[in-house]
N, C-alpha and C. Protein backbone atom coordinates (compact mmCIF):
# COMPACT_ATOMS: atom_id res chain seq x y z
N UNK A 1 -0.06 -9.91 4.54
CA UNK A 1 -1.52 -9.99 4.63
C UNK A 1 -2.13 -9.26 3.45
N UNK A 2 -3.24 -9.57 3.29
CA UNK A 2 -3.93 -8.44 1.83
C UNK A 2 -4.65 -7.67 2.60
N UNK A 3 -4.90 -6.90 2.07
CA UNK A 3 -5.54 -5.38 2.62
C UNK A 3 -6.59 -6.00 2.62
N UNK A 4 -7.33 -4.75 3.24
CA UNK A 4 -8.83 -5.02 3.98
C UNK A 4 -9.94 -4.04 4.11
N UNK A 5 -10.72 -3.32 3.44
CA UNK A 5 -11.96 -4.73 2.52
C UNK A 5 -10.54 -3.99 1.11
N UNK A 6 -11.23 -5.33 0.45
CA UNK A 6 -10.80 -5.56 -1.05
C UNK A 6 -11.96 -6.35 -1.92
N UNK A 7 -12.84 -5.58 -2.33
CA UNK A 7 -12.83 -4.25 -2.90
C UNK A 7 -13.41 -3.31 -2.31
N UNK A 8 -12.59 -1.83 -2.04
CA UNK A 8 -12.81 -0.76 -1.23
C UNK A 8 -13.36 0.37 -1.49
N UNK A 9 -14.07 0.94 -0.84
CA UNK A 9 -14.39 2.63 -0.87
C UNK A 9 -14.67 3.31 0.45
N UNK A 10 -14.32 4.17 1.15
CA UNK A 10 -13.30 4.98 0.29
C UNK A 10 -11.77 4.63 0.67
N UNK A 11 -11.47 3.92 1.89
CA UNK A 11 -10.20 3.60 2.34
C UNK A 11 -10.32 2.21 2.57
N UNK A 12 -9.08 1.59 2.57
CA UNK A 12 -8.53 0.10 2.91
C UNK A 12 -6.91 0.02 3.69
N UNK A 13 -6.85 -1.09 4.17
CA UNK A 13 -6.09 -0.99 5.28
C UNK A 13 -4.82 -2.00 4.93
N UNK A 14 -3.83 -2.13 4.82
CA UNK A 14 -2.27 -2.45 4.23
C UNK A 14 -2.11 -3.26 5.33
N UNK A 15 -2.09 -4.27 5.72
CA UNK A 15 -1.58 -5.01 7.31
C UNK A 15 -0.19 -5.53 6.62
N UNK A 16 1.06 -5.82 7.61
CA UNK A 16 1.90 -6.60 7.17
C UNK A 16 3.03 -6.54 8.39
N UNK A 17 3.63 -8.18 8.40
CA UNK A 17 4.29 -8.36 9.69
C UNK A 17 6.25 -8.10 9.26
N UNK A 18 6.85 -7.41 10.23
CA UNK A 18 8.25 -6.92 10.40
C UNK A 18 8.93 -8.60 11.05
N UNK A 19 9.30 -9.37 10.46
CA UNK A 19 10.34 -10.11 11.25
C UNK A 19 11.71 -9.29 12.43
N UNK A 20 11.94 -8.58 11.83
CA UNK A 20 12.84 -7.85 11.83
C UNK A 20 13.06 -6.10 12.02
N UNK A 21 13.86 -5.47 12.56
CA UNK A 21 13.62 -4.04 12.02
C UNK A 21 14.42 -4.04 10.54
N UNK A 22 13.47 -3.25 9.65
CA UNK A 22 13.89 -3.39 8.17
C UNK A 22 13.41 -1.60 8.09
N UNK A 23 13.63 -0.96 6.70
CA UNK A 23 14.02 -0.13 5.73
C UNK A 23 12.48 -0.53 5.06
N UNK A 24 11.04 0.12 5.43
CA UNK A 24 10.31 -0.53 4.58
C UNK A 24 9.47 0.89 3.60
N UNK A 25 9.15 0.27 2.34
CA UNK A 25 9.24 1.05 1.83
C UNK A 25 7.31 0.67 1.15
N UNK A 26 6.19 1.52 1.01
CA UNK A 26 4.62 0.65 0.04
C UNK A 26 4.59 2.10 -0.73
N UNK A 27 4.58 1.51 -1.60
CA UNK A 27 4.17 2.41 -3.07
C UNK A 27 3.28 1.44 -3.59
N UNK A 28 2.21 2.23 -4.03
CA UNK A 28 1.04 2.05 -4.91
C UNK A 28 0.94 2.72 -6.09
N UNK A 29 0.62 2.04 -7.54
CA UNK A 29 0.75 2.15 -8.72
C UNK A 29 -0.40 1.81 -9.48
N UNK A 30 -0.56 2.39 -10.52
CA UNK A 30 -1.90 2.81 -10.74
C UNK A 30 -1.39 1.40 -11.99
N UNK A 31 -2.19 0.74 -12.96
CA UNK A 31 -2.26 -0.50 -14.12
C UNK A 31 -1.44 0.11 -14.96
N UNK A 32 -0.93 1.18 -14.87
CA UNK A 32 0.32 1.96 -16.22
C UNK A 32 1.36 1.66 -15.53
N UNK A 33 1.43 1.43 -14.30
CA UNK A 33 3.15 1.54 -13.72
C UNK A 33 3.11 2.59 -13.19
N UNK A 34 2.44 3.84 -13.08
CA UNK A 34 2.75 4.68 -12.24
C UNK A 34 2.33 5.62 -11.17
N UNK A 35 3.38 5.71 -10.56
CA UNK A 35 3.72 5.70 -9.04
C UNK A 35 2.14 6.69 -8.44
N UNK A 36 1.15 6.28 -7.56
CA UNK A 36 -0.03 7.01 -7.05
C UNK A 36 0.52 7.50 -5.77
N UNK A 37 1.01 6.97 -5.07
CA UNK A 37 1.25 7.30 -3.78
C UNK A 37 2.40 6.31 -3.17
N UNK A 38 3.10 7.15 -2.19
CA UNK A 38 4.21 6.41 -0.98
C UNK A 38 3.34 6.76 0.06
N UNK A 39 3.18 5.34 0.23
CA UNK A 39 2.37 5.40 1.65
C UNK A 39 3.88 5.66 3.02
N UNK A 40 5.06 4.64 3.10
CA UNK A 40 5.60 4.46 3.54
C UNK A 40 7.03 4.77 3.17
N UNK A 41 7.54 4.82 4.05
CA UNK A 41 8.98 5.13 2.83
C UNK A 41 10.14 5.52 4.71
N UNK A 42 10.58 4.71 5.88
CA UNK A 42 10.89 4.76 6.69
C UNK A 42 11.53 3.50 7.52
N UNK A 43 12.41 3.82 8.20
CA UNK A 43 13.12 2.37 8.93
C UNK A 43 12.15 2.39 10.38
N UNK A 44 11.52 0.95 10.04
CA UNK A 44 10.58 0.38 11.45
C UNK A 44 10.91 -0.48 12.18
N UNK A 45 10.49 -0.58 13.09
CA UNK A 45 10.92 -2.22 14.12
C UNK A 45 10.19 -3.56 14.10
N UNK A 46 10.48 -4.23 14.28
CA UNK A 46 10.23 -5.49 14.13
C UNK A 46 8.66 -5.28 14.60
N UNK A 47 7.55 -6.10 14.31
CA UNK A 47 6.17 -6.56 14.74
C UNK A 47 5.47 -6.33 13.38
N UNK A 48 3.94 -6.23 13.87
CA UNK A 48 2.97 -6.17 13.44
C UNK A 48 2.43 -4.39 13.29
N UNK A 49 2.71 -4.58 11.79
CA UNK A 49 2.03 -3.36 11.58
C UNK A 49 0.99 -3.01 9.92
N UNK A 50 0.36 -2.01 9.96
CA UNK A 50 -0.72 -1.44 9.62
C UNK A 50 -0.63 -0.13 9.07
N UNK A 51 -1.55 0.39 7.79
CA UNK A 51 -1.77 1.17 7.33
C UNK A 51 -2.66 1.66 6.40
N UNK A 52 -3.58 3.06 6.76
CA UNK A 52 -4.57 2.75 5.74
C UNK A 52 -4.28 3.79 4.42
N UNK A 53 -4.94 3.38 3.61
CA UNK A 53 -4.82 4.19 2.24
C UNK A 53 -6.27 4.99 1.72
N UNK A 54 -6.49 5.84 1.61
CA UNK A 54 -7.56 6.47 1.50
C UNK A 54 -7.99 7.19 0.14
N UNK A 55 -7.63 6.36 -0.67
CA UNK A 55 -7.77 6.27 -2.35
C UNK A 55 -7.43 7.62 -2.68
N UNK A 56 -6.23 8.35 -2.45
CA UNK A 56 -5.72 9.96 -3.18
C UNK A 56 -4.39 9.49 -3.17
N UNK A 57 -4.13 10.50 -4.09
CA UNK A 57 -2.29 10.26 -4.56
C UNK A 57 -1.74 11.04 -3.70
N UNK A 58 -0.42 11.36 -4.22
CA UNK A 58 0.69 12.09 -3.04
C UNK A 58 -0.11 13.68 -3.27
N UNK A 59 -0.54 14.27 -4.28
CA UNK A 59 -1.11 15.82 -4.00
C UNK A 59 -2.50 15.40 -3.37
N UNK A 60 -2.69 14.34 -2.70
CA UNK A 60 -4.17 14.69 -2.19
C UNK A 60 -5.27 14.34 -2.85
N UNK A 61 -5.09 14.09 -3.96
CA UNK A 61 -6.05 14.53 -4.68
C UNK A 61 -6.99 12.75 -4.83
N UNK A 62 -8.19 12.97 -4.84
CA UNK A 62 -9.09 11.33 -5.05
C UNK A 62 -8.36 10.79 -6.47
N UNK A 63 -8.03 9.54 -6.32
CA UNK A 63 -7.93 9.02 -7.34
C UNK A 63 -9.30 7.74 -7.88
N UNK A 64 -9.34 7.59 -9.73
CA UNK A 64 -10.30 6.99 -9.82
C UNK A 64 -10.44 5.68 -9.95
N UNK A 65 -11.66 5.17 -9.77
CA UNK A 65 -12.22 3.65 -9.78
C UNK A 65 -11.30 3.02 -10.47
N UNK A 66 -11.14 1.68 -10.29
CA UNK A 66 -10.07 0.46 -10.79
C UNK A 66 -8.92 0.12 -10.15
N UNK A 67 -8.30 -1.12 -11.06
CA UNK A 67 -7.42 -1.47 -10.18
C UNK A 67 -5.97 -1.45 -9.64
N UNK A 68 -5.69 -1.35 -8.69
CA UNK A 68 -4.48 -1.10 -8.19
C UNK A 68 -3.75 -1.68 -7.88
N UNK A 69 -2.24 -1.60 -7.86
CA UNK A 69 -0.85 -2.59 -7.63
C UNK A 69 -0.32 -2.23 -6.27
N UNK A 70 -0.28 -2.94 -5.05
CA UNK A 70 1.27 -1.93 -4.16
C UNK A 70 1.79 -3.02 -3.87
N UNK A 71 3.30 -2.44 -3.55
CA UNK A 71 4.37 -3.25 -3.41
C UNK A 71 4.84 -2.85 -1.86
N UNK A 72 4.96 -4.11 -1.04
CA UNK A 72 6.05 -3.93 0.51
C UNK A 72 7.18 -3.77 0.36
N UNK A 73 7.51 -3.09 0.24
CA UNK A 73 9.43 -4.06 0.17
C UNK A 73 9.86 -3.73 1.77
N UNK A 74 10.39 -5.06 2.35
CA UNK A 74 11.32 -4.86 4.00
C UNK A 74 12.52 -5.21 3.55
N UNK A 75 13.69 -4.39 3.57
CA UNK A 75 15.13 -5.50 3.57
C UNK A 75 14.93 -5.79 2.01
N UNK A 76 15.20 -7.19 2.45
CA UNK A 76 15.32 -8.03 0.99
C UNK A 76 14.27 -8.49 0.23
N UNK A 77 13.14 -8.30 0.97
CA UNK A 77 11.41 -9.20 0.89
C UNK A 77 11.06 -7.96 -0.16
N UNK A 78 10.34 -8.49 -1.06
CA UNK A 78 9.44 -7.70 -1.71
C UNK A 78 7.88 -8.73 -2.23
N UNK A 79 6.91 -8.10 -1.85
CA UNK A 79 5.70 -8.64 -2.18
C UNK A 79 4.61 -7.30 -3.28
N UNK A 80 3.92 -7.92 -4.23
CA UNK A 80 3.09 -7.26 -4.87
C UNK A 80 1.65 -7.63 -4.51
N UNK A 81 0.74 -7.57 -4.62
CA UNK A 81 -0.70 -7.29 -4.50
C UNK A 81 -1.91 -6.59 -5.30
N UNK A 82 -3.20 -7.11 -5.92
CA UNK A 82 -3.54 -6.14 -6.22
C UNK A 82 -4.91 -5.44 -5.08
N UNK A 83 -5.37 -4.66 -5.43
CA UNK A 83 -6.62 -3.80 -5.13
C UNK A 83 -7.50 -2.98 -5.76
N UNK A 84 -9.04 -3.30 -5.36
CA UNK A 84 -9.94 -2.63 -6.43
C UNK A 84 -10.69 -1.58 -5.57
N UNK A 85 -10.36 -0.36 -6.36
CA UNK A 85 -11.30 1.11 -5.69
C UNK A 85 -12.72 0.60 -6.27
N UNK A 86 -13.60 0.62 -5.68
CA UNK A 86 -14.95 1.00 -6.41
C UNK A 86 -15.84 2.27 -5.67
N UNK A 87 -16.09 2.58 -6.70
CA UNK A 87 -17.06 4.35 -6.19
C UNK A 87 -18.33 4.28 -6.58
């Protein structure tokens, strides 16, 4: 699913469905390639699940306006996406 709202302030919401229990892993990356935040990084069970992101990196800290990359990976699946902070 694509996140929700897109384009966001101050948080947006990651939806995405588990066939399976998988190893899933969402990192978000800033237009350089690098790494803003692990949202996720844990083995889940199969369904429907959700997560929100609240525009700060791993120290917390607000990150700024523009646009953003994250990646799902479950298992073998990997999907990219983008997203726009606006402030």
């Amino acid at each position: 699913h694509n996140d929700y709202p897109n384009p966001f302030n101050p948080i947006t919401t990651l939806r995405y469905d588990l066939p399976e229990n998988s190893l899933v892993t969402i990192t978000i990356y800033d237009m350089l390639g690098r790494v803003v935040s692990n949202l996720v990084s844990s083995q889940q069970n199969a369904g429907y699940k959700s997560i929100q992101w609240n525009a700060t990196n791993d120290r917390n800290e607000p990150v700024s306006s523009g646009l953003y990359i994250y990646t799902i990976q479950a298992g073998d699946y990997t999907q990219t996406k983008k997203m726009v902070l606006l402030k």
